[in-house]
PDB file of N, CA and C in Angstrom:
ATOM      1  N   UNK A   1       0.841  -1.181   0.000  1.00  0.00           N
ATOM      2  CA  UNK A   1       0.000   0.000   0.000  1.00  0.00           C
ATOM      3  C   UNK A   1       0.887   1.246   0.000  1.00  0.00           C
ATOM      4  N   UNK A   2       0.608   2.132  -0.855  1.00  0.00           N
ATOM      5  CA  UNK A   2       1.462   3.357  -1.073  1.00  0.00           C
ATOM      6  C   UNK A   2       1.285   4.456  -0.130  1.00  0.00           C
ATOM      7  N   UNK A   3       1.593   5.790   0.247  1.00  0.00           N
ATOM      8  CA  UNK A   3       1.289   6.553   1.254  1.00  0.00           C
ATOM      9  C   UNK A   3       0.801   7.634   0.255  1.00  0.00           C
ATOM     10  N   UNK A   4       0.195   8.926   0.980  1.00  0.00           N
ATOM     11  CA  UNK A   4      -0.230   9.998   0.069  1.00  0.00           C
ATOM     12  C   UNK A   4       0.937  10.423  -0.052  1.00  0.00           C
ATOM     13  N   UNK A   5       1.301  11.204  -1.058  1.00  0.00           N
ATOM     14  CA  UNK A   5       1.833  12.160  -1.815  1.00  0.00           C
ATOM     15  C   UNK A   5       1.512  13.593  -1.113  1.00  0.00           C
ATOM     16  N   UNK A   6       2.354  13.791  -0.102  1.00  0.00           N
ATOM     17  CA  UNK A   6       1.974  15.359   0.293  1.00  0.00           C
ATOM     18  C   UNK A   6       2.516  16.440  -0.345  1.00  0.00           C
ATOM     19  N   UNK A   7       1.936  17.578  -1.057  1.00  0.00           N
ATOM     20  CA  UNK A   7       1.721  18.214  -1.159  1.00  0.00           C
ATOM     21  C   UNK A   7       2.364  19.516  -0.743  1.00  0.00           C
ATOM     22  N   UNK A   8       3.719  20.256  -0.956  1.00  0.00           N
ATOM     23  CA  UNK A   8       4.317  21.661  -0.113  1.00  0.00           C
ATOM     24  C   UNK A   8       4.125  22.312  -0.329  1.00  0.00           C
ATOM     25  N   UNK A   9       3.469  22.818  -1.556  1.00  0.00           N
ATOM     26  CA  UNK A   9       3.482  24.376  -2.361  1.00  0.00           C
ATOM     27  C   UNK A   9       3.329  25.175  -1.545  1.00  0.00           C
ATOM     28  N   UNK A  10       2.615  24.890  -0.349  1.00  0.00           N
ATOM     29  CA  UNK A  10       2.186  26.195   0.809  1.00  0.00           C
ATOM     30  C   UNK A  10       3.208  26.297   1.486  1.00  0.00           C
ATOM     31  N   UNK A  11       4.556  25.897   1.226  1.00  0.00           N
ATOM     32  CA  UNK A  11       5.442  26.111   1.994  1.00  0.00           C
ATOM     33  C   UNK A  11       6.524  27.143   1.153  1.00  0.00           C
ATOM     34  N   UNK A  12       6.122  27.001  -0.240  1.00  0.00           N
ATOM     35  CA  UNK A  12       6.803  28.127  -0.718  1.00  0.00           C
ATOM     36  C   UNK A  12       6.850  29.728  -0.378  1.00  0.00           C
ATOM     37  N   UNK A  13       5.881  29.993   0.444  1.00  0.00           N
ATOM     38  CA  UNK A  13       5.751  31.667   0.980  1.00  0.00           C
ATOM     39  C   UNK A  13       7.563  31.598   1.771  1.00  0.00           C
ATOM     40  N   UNK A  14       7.727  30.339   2.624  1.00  0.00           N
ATOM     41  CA  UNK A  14       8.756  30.371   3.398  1.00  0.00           C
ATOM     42  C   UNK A  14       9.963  30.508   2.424  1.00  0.00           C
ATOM     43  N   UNK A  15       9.984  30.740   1.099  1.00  0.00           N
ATOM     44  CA  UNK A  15      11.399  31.222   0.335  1.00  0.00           C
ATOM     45  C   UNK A  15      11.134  33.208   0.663  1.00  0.00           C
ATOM     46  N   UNK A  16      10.442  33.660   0.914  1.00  0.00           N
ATOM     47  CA  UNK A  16      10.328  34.866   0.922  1.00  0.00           C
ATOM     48  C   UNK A  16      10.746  35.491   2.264  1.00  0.00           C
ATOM     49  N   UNK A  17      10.834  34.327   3.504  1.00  0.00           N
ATOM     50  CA  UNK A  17      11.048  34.775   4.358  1.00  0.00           C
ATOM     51  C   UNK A  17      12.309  35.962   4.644  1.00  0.00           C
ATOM     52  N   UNK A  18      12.072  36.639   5.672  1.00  0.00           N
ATOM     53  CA  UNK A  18      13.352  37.781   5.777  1.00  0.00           C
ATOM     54  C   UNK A  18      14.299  37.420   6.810  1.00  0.00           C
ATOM     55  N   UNK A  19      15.470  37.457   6.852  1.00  0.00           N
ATOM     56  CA  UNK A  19      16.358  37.057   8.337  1.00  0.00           C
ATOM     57  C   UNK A  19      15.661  37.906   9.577  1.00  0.00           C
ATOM     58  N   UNK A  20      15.755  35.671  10.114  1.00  0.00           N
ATOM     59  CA  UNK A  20      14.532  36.244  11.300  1.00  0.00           C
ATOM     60  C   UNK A  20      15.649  35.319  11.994  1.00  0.00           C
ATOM     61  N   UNK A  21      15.398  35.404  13.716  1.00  0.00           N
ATOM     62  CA  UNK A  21      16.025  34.389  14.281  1.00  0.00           C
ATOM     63  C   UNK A  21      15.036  33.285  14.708  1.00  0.00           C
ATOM     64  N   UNK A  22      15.626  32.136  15.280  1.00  0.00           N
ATOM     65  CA  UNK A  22      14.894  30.704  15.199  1.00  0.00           C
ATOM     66  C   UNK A  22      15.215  30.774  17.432  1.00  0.00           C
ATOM     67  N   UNK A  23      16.084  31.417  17.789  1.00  0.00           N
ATOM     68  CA  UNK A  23      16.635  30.803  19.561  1.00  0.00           C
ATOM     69  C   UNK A  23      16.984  32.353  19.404  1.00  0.00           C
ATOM     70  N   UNK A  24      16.473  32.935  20.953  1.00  0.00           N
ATOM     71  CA  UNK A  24      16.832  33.833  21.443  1.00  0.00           C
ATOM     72  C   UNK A  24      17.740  34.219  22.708  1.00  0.00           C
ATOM     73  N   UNK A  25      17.739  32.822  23.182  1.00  0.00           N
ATOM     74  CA  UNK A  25      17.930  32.434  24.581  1.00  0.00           C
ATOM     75  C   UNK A  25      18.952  31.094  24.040  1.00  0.00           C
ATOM     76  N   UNK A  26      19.562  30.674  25.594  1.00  0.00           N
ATOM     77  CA  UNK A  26      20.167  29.542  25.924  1.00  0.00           C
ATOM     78  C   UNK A  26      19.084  28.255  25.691  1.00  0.00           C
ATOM     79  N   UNK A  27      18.216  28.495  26.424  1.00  0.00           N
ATOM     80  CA  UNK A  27      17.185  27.197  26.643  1.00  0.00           C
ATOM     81  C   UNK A  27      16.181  27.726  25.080  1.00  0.00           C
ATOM     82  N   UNK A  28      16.150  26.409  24.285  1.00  0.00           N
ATOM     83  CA  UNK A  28      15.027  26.776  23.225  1.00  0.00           C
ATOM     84  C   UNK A  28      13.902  26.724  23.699  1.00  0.00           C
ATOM     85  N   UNK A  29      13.011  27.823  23.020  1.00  0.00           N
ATOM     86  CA  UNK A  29      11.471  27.783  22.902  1.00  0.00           C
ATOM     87  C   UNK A  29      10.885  28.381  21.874  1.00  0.00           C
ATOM     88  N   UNK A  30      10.055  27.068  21.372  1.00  0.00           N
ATOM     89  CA  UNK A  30       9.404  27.764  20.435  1.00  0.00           C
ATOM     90  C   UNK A  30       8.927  28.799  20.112  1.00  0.00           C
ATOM     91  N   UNK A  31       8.027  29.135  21.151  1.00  0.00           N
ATOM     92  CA  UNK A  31       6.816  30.304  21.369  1.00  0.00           C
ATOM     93  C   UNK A  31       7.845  31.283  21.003  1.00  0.00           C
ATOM     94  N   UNK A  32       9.051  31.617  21.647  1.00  0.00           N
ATOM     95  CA  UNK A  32       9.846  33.057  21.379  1.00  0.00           C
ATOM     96  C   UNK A  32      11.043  32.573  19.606  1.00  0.00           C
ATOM     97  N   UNK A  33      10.514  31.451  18.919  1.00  0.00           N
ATOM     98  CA  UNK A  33      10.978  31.697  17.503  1.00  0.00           C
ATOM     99  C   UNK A  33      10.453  33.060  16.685  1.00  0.00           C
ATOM    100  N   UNK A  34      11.334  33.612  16.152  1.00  0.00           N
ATOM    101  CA  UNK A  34      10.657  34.346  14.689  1.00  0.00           C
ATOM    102  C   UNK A  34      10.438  33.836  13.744  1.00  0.00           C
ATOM    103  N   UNK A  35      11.553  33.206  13.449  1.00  0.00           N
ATOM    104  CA  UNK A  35      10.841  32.113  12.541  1.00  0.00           C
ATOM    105  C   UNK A  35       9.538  31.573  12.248  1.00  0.00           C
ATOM    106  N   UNK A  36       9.791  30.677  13.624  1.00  0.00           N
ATOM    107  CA  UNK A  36       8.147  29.805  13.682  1.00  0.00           C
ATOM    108  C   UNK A  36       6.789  30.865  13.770  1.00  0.00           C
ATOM    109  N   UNK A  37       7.218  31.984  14.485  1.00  0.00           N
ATOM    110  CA  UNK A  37       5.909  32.786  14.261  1.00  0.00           C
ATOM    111  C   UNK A  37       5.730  34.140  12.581  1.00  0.00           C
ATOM    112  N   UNK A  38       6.402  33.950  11.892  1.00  0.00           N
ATOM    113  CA  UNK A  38       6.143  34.552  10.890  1.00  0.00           C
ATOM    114  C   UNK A  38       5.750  33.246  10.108  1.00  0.00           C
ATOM    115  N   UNK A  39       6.269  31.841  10.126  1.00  0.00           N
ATOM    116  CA  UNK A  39       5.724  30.868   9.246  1.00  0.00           C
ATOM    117  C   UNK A  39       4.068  30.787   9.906  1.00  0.00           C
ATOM    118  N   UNK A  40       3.782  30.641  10.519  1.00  0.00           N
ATOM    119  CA  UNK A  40       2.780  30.591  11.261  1.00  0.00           C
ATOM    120  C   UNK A  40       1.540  31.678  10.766  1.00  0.00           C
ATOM    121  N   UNK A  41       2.237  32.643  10.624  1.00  0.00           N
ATOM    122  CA  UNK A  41       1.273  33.543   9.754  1.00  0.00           C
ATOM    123  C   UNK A  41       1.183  34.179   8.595  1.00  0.00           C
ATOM    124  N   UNK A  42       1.789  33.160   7.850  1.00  0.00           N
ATOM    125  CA  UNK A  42       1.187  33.314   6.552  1.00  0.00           C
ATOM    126  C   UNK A  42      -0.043  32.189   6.060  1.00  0.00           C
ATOM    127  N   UNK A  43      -0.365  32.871   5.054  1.00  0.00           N
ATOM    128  CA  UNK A  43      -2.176  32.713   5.083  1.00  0.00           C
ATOM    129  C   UNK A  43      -1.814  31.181   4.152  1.00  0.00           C
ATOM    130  N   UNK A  44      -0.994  31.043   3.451  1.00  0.00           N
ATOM    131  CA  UNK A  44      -0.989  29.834   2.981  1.00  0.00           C
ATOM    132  C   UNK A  44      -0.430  28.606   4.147  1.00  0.00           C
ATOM    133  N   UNK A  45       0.350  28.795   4.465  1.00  0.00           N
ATOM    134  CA  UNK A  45       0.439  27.868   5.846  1.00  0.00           C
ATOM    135  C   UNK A  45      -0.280  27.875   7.062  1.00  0.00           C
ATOM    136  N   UNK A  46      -1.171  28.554   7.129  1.00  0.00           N
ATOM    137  CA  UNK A  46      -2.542  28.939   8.684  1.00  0.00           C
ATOM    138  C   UNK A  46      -3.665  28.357   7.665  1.00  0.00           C
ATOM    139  N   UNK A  47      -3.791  28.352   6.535  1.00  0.00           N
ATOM    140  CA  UNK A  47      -5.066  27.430   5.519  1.00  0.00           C
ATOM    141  C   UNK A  47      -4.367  25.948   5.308  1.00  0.00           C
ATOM    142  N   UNK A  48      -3.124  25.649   5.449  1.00  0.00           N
ATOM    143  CA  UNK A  48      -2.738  23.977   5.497  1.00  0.00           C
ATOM    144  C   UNK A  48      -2.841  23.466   6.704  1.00  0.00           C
ATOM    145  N   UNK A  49      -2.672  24.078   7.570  1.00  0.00           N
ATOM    146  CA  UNK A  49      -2.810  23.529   9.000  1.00  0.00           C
ATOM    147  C   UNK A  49      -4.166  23.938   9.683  1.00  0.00           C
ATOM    148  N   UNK A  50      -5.283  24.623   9.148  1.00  0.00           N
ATOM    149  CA  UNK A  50      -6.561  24.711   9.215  1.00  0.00           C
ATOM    150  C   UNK A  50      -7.114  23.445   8.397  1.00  0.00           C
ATOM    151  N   UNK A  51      -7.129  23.182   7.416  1.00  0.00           N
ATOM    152  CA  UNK A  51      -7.231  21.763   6.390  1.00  0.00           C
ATOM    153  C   UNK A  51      -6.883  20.608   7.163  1.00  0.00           C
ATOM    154  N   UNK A  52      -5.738  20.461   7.684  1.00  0.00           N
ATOM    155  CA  UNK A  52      -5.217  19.489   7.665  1.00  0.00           C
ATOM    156  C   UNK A  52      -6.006  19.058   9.167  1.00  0.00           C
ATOM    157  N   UNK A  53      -6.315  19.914   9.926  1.00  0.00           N
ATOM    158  CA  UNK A  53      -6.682  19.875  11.262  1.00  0.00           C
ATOM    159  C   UNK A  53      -8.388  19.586  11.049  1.00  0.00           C
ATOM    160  N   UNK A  54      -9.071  19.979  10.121  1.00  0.00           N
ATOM    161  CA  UNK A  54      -9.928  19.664   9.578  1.00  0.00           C
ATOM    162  C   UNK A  54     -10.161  18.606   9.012  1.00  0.00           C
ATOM    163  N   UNK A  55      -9.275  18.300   8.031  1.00  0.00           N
ATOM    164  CA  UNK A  55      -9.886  16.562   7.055  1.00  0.00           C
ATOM    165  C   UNK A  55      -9.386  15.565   8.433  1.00  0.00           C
ATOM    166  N   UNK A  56      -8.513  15.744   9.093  1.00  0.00           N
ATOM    167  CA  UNK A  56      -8.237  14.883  10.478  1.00  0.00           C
ATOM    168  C   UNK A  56      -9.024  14.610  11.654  1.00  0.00           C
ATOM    169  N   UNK A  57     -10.277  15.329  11.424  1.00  0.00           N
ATOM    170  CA  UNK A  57     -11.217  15.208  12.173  1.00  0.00           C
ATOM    171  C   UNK A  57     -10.808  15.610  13.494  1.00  0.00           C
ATOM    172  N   UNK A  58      -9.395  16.429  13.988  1.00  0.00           N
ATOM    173  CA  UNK A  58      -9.021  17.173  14.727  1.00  0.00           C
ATOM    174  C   UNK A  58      -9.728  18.196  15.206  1.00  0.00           C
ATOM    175  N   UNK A  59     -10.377  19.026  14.512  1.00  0.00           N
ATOM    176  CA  UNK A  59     -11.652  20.050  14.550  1.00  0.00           C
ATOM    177  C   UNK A  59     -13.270  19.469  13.822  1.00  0.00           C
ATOM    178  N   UNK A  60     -13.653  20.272  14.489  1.00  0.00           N
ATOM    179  CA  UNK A  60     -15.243  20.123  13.516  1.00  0.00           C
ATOM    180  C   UNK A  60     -15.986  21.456  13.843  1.00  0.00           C
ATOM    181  N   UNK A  61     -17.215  21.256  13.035  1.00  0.00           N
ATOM    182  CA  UNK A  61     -17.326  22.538  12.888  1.00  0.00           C
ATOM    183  C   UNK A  61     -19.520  22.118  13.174  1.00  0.00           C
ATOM    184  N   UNK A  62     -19.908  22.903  14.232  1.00  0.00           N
ATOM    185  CA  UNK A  62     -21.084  22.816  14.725  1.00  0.00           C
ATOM    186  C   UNK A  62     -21.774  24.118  14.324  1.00  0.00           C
ATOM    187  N   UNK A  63     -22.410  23.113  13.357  1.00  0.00           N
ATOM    188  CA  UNK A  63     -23.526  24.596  12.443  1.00  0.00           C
ATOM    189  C   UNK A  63     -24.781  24.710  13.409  1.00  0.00           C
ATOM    190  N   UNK A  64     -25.025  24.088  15.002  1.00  0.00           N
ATOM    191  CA  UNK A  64     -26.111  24.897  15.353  1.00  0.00           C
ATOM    192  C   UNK A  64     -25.712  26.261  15.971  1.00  0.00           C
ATOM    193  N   UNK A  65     -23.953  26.405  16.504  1.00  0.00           N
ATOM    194  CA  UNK A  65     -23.537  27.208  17.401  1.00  0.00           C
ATOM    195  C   UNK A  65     -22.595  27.855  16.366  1.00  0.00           C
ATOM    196  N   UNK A  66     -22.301  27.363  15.349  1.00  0.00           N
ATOM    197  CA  UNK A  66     -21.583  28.004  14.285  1.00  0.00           C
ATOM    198  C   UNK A  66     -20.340  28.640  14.698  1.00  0.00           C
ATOM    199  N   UNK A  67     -19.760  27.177  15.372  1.00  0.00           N
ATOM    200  CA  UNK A  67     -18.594  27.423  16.172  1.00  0.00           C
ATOM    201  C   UNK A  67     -17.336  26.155  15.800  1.00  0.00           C
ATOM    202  N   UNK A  68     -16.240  26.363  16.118  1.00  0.00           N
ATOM    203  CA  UNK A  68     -15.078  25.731  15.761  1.00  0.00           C
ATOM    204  C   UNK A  68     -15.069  24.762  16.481  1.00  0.00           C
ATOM    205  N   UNK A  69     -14.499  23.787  17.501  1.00  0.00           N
ATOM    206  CA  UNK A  69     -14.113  23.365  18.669  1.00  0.00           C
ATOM    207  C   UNK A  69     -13.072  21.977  18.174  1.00  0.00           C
ATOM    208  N   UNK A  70     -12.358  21.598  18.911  1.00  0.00           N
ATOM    209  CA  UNK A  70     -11.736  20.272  18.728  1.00  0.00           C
ATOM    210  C   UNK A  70     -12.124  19.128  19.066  1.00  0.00           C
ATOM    211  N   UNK A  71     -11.319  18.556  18.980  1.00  0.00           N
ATOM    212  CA  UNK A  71     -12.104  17.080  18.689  1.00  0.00           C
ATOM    213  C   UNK A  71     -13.008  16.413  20.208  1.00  0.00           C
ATOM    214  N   UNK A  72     -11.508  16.657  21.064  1.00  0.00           N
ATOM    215  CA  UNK A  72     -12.335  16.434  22.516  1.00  0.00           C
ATOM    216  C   UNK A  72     -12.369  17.299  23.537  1.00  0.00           C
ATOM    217  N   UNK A  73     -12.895  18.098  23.255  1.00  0.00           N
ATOM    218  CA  UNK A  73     -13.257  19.616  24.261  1.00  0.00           C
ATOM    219  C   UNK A  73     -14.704  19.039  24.042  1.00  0.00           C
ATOM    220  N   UNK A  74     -14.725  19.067  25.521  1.00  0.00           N
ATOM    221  CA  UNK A  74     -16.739  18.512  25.643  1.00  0.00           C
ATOM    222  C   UNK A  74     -17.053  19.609  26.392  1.00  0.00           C
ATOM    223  N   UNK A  75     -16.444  21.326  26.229  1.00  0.00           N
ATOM    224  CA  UNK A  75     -17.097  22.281  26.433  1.00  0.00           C
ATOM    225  C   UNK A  75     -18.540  22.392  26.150  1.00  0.00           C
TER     226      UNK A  75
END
């Protein structure tokens, strides 16, 4: 059985990126990347990881409350 064929094109915005830093600190963390937060917001990579979080049944989407929620938040 073969695997899917994924798909990067949405990763091409990241050739445009500008010198950003990735570690600001001794100890890494994500949260304080530039990197990770300018990839993060571009609209083609925040619509692959909206998709992907979507066809994964990771999210769903409740048209009586017309609201987002994840998979197991029994908010």
């Amino acid at each position: 059985m073969r695997g899917k064929n994924i798909n990067y094109d949405f990763l091409n915005c990241a050739r445009k990126m500008p010198p950003l830093r990735h570690t600001t600190s001794e100890t890494f963390d994500i949260t304080q990347s530039e990197v990770a937060r300018w990839l993060v917001s571009q609209p083609d990579i925040m619509q692959k990881i909206f998709d992907m979080a979507a066809n994964h049944k990771m999210i769903s989407y409740d048209q009586a409350t017309r609201t987002w929620r994840g998979a197991d938040n029994n908010d």
